[in-house]
C-alpha atoms as a PDB file:
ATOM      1  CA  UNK A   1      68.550 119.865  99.173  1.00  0.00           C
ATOM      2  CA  UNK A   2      70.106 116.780 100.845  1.00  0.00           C
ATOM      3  CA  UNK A   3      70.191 114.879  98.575  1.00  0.00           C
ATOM      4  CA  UNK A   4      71.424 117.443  95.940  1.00  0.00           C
ATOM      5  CA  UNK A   5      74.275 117.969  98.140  1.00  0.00           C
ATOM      6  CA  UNK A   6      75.544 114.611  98.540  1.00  0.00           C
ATOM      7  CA  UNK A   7      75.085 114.062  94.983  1.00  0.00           C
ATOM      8  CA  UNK A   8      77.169 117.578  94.052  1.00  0.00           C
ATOM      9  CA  UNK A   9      80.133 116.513  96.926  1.00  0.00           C
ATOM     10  CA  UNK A  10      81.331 113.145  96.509  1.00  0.00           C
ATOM     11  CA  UNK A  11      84.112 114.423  98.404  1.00  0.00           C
ATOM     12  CA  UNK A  12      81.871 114.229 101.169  1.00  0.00           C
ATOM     13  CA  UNK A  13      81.657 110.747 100.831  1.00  0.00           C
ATOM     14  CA  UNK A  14      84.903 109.815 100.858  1.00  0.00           C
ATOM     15  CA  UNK A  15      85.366 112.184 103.783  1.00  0.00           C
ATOM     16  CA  UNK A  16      82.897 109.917 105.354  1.00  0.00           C
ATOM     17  CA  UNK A  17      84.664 107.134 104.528  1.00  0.00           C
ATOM     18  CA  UNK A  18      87.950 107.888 105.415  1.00  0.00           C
ATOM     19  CA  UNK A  19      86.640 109.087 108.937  1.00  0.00           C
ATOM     20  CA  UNK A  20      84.373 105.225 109.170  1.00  0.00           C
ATOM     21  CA  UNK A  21      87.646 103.824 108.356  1.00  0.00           C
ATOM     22  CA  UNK A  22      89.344 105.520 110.926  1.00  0.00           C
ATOM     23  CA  UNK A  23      87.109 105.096 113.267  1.00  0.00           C
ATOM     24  CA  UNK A  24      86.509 101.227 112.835  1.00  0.00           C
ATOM     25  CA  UNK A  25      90.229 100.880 112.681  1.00  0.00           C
ATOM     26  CA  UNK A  26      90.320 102.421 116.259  1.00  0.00           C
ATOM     27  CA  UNK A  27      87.845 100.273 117.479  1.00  0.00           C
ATOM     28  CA  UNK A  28      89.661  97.220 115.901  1.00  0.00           C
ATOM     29  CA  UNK A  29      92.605  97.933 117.479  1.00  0.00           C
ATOM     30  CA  UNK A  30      91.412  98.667 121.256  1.00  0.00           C
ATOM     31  CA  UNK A  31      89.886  95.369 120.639  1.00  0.00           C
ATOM     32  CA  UNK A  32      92.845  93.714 120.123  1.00  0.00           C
ATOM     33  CA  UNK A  33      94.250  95.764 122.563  1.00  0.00           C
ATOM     34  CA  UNK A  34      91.572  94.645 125.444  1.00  0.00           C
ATOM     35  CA  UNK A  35      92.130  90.628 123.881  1.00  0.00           C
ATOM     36  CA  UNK A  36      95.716  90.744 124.422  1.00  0.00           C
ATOM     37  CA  UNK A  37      95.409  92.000 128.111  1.00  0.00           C
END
């Protein structure tokens, strides 16, 4: 049934993605962040 649902809600995918994205972008920037100081 997993797999059937990621295959019938791509959205969920790009949910995922946008949320990775996020989430990496965060991280990039306290990186930065802890670089600069």
């Amino acid at each position: 049934m997993t797999n059937r649902t990621q295959h019938s809600q791509p959205l969920s995918e790009a949910a995922l993605l946008r949320i990775s994205a996020t989430v990496i972008a965060r991280l990039c920037g306290q990186t930065a962040f802890a670089s600069k100081e």
